[in-house]
C-alpha atoms as a PDB file:
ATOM      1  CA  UNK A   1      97.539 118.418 110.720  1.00  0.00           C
ATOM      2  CA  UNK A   2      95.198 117.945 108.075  1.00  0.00           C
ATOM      3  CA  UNK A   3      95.162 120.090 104.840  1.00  0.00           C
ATOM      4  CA  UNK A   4      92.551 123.273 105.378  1.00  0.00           C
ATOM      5  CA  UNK A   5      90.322 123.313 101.821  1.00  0.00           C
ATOM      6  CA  UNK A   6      89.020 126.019 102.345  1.00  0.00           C
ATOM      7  CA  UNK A   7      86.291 125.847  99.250  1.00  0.00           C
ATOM      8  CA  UNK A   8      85.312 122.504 100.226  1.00  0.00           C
ATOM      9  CA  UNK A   9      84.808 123.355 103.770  1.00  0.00           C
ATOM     10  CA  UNK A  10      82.925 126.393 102.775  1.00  0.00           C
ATOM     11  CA  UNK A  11      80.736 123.856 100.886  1.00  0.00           C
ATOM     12  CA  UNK A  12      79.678 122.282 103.715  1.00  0.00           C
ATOM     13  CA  UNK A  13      79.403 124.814 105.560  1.00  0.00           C
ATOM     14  CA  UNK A  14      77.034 127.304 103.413  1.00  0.00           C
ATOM     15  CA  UNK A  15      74.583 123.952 102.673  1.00  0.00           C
ATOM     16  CA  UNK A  16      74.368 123.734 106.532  1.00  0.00           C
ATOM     17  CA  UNK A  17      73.212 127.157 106.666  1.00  0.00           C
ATOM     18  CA  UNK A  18      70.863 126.549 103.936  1.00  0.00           C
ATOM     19  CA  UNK A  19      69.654 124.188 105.547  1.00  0.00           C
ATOM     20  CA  UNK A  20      69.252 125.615 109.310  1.00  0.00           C
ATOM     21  CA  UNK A  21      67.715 128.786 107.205  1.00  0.00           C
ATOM     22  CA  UNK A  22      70.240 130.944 109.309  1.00  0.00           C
ATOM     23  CA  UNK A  23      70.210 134.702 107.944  1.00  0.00           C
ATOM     24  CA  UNK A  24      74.135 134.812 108.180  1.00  0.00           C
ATOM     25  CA  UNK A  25      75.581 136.929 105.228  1.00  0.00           C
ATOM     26  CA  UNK A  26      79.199 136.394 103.536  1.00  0.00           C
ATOM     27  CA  UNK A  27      81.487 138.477 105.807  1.00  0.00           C
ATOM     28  CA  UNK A  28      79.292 135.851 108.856  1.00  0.00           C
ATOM     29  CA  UNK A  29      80.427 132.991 106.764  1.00  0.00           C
ATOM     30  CA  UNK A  30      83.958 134.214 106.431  1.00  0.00           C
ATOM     31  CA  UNK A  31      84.480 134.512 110.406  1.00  0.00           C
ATOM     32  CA  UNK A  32      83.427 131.080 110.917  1.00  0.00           C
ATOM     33  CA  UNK A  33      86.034 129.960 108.248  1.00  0.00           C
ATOM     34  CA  UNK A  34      88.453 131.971 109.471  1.00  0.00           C
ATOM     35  CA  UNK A  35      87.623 130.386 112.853  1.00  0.00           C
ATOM     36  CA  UNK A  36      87.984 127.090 111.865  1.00  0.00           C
ATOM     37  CA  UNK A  37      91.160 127.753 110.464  1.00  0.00           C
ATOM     38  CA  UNK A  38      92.613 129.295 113.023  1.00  0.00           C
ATOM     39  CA  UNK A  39      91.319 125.937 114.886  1.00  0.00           C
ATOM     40  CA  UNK A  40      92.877 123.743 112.583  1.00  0.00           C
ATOM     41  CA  UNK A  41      95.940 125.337 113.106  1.00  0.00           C
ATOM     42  CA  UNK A  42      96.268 125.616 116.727  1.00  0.00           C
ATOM     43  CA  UNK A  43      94.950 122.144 117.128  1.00  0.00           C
ATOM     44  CA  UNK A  44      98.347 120.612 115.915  1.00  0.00           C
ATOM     45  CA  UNK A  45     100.092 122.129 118.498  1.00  0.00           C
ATOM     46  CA  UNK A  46      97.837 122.782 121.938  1.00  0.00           C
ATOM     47  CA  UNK A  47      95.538 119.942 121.086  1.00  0.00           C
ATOM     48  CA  UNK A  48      91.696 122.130 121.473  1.00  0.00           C
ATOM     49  CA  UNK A  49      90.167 119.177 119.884  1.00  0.00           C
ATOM     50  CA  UNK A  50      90.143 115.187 119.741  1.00  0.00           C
ATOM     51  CA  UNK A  51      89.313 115.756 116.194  1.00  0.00           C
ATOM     52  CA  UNK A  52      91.707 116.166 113.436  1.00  0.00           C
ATOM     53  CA  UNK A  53      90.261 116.429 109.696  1.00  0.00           C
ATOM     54  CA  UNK A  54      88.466 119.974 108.585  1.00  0.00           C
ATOM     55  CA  UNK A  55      85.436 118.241 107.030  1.00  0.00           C
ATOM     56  CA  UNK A  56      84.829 116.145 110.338  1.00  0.00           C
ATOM     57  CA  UNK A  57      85.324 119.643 112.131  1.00  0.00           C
ATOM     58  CA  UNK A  58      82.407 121.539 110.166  1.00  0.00           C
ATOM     59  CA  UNK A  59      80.115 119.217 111.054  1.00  0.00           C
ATOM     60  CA  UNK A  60      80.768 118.072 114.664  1.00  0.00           C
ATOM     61  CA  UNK A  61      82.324 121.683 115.654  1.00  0.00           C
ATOM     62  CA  UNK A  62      80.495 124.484 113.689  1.00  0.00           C
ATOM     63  CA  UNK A  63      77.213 122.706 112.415  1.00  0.00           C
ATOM     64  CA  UNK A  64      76.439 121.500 115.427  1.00  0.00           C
ATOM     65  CA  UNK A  65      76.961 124.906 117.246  1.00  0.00           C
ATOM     66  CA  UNK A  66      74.990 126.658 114.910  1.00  0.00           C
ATOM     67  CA  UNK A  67      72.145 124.370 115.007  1.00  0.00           C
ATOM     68  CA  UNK A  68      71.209 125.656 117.949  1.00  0.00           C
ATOM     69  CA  UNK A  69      71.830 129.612 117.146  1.00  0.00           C
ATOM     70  CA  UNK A  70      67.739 129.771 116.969  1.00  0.00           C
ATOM     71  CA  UNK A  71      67.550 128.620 120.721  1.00  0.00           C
ATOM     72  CA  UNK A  72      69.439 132.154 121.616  1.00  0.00           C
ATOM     73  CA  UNK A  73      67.192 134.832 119.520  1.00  0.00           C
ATOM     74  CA  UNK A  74      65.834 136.691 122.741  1.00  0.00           C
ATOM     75  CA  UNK A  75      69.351 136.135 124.177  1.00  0.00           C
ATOM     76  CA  UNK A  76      71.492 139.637 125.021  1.00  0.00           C
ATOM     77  CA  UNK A  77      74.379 138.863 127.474  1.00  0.00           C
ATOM     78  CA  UNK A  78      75.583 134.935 127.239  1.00  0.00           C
ATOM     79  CA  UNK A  79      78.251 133.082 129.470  1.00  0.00           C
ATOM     80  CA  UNK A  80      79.740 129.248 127.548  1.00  0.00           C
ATOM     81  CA  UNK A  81      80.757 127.445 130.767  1.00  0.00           C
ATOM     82  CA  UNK A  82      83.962 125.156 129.911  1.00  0.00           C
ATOM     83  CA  UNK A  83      84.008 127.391 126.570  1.00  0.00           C
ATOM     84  CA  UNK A  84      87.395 125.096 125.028  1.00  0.00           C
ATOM     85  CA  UNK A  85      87.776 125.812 121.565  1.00  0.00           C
ATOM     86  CA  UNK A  86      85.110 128.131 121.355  1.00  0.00           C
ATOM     87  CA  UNK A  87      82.437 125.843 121.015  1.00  0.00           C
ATOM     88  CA  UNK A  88      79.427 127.135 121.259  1.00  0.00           C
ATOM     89  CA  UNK A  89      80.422 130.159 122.541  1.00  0.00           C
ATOM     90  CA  UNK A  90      82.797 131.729 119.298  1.00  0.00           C
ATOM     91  CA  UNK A  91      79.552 130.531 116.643  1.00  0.00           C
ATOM     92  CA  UNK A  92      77.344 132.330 118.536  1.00  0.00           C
ATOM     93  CA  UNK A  93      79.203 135.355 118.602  1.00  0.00           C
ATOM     94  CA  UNK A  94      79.841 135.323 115.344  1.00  0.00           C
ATOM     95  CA  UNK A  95      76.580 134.658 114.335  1.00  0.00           C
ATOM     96  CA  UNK A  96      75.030 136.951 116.669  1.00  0.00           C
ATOM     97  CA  UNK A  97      77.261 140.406 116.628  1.00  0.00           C
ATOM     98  CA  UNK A  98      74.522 142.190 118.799  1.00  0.00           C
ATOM     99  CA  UNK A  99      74.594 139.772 121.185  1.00  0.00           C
ATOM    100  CA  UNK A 100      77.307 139.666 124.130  1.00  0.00           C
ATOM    101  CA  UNK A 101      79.091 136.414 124.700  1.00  0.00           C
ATOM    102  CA  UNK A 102      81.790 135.934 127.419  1.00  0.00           C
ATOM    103  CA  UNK A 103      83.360 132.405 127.617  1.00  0.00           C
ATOM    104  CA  UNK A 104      85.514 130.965 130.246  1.00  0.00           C
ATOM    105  CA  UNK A 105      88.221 128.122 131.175  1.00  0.00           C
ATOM    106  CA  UNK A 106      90.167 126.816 133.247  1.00  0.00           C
ATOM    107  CA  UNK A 107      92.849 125.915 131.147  1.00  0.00           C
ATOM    108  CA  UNK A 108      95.189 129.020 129.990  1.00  0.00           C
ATOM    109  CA  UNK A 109      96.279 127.821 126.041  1.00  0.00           C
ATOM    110  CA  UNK A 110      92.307 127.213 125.228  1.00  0.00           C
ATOM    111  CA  UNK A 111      91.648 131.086 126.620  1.00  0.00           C
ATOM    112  CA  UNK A 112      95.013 131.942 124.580  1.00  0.00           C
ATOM    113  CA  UNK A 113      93.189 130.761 121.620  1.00  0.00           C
ATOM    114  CA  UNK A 114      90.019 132.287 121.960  1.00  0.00           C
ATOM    115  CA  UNK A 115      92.027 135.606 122.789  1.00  0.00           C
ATOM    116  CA  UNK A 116      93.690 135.156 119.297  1.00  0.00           C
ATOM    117  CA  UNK A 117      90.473 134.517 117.704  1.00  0.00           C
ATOM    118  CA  UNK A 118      88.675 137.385 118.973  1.00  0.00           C
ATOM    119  CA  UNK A 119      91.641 139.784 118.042  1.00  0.00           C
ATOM    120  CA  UNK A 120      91.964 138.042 114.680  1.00  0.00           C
ATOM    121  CA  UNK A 121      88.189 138.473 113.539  1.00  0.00           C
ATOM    122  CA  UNK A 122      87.446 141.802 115.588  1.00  0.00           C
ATOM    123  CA  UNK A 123      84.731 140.367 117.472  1.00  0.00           C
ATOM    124  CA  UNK A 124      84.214 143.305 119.706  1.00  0.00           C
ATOM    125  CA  UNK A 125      81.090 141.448 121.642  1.00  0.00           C
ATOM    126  CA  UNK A 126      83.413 138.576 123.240  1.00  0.00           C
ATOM    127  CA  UNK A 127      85.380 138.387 126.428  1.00  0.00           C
ATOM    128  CA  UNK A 128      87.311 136.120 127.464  1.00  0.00           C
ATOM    129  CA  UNK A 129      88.337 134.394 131.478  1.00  0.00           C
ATOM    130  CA  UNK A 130      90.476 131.928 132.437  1.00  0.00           C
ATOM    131  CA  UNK A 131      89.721 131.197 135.967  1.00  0.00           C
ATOM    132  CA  UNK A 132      87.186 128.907 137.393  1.00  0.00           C
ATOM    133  CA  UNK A 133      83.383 129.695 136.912  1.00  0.00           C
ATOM    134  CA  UNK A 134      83.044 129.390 141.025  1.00  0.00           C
ATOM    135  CA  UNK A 135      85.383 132.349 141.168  1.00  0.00           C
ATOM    136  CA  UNK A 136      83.960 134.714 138.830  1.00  0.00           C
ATOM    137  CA  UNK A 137      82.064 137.787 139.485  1.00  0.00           C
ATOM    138  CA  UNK A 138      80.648 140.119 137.127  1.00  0.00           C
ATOM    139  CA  UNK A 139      78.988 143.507 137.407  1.00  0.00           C
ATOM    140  CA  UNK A 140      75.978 142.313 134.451  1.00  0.00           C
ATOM    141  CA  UNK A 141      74.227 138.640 135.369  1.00  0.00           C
ATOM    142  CA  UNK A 142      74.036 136.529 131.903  1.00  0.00           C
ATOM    143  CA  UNK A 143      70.174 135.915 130.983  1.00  0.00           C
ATOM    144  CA  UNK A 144      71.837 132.910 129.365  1.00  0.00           C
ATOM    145  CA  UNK A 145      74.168 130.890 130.444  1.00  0.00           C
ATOM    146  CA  UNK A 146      75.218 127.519 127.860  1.00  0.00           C
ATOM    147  CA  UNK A 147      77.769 124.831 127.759  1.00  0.00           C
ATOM    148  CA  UNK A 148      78.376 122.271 124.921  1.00  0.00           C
ATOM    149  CA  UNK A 149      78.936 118.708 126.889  1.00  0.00           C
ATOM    150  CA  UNK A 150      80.973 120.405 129.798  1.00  0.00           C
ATOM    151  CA  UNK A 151      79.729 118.930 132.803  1.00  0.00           C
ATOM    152  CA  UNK A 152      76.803 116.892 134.950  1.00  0.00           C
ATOM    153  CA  UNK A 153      73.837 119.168 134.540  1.00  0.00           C
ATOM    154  CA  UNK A 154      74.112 119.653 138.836  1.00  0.00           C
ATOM    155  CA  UNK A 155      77.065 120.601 138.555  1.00  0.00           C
ATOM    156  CA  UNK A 156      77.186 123.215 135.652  1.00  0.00           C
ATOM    157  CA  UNK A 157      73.821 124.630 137.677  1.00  0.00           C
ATOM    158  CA  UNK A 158      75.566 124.555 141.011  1.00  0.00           C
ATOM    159  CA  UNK A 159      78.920 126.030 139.986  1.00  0.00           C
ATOM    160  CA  UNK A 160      77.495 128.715 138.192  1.00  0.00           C
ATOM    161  CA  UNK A 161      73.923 129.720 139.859  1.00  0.00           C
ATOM    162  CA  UNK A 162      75.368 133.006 141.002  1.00  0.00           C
ATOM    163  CA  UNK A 163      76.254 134.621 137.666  1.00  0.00           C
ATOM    164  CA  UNK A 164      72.267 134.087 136.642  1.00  0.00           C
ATOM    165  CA  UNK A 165      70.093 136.675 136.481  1.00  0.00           C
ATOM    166  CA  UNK A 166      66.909 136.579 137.588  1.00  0.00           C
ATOM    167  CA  UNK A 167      64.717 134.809 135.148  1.00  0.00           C
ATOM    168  CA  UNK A 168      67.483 133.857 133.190  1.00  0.00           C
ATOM    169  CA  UNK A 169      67.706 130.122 132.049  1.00  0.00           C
ATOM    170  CA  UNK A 170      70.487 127.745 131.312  1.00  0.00           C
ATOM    171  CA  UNK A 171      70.894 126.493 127.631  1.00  0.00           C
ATOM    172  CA  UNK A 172      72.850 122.808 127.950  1.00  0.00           C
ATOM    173  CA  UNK A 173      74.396 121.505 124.704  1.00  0.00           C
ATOM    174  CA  UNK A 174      73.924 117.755 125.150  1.00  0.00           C
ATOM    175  CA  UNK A 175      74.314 114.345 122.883  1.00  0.00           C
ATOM    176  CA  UNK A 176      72.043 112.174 124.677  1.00  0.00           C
ATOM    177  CA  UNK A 177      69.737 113.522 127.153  1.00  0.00           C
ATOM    178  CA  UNK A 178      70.017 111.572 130.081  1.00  0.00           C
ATOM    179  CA  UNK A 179      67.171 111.221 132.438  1.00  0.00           C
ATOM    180  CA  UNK A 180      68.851 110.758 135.705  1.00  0.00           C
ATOM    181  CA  UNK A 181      70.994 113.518 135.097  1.00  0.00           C
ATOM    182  CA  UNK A 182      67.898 115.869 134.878  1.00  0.00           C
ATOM    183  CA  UNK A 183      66.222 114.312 138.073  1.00  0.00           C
ATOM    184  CA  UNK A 184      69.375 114.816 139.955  1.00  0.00           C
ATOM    185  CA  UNK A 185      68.962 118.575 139.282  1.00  0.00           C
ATOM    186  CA  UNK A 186      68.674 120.464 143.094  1.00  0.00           C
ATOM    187  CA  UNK A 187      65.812 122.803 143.520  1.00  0.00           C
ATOM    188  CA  UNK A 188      65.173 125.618 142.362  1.00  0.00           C
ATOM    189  CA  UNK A 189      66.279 124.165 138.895  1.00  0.00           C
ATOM    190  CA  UNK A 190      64.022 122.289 136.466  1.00  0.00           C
ATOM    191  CA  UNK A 191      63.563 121.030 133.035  1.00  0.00           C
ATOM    192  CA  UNK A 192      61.813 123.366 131.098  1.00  0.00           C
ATOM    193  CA  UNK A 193      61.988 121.664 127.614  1.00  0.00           C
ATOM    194  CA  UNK A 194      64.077 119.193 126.106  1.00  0.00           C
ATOM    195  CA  UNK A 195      64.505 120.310 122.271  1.00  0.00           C
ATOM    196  CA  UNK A 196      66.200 117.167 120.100  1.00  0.00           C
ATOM    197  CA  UNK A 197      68.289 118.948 117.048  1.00  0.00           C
ATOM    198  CA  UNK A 198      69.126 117.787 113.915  1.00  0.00           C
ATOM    199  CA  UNK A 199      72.642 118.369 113.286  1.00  0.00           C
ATOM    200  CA  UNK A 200      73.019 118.500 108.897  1.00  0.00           C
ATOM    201  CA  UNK A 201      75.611 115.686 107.949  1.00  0.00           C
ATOM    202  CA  UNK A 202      75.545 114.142 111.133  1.00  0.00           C
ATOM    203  CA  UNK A 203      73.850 110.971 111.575  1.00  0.00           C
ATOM    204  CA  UNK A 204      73.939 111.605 115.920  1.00  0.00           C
ATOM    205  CA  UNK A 205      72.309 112.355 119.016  1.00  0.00           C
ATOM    206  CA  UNK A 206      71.720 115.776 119.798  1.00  0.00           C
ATOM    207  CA  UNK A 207      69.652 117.642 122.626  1.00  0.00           C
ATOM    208  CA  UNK A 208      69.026 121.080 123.899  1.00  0.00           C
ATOM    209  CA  UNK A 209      68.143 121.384 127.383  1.00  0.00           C
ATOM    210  CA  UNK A 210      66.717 124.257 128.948  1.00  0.00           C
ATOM    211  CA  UNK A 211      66.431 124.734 132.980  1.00  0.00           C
ATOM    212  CA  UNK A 212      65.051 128.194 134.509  1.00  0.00           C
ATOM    213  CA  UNK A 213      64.543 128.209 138.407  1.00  0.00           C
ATOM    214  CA  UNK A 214      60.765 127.205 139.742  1.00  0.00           C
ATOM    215  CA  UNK A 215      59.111 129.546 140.889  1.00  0.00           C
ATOM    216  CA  UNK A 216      57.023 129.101 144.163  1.00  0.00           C
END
């Protein structure tokens, strides 16, 4: 496990903002450090994440997750399909404390962690399921659903088309935006807008893609 600096990856992390122009104030800023720590730590043993080093994790995890915090503003109840670590779904909750955000997996020590993290930081707006998102049923649809690089764009639409509500879109987290994954999409669903983003630090590929249901 590499060494937490915490004042260098606060750094980092507060130019990022800067940069994004988020309005997150210092207790904000303190959750996602306490977040990342708490993902630093629990990497070493459950393995959330391929990647090791604190520095690389601002960037890749957090950054990038916040980047697109803007593409959520009208946002109320979200659902992170294949949350993991927490990615996007933890930044956005943190960064967004009026919004709702549940997040669900399939694998029981990633939901373990997230459980931790919520009761560590007192996010009050998150729940957490571990179960598959083919088996879930909730009383409230999501108007948003997201996932950050979690599955074929069919199948994250297909698996979870039932927990939508109507006029509700999906929010994809993406590197590349691959073409024949978006023609592949079954009807209703289509490509509403393809938003490139423009991660700070990272020299990489990065896409938002939004699909809503087509009205006749």
């Amino acid at each position: 496990m590499k060494v937490f600096d915490r004042n260098a990856v606060a750094e980092v992390l507060k130019q990022g903002i800067n940069q994004l122009q988020l309005a997150l104030n210092e207790m904000q800023v303190e959750q996602l450090l306490d977040y990342l720590a708490l993902l630093n730590k629990w990497n070493a043993v459950y393995n959330l994440t391929s990647v090791r080093d604190p520095m690389e994790m601002v960037k890749l995890h957090l950054l990038d997750s916040l980047t697109a915090v803007s593409a959520f503003k009208d946002a109320t109840n979200v659902l992170d399909v294949g949350a993991g670590g927490g990615l996007p779904g933890m930044v956005l909750a943190i960064s967004r404390p009026d919004m709702k955000v549940s997040m669900i997996d399939t694998v029981h020590k990633k939901t373990a962690f997230l459980n931790q993290v919520k009761a560590e930081l007192g996010l009050s707006n998150v729940t957490v399921y571990t179960k598959k998102v083919q088996e879930l049923e909730v009383k409230t649809k999501f108007d948003v659903i997201t996932s950050r690089a979690f599955a074929d764009l069919s199948d994250f639409v297909n698996w979870s088309g039932h927990l939508l509500a109507e006029g509700g879109q999906y929010i994809a987290l993406k590197g590349t935006a691959p073409a024949e994954e978006r023609e592949r999409l079954p009807a209703p669903w289509k490509v509403q807008k393809l938003e490139p983003l423009a991660v700070p630090g990272l020299d990489a590929e990065r896409h938002l893609v939004f699909i809503q249901a087509e009205t006749v």
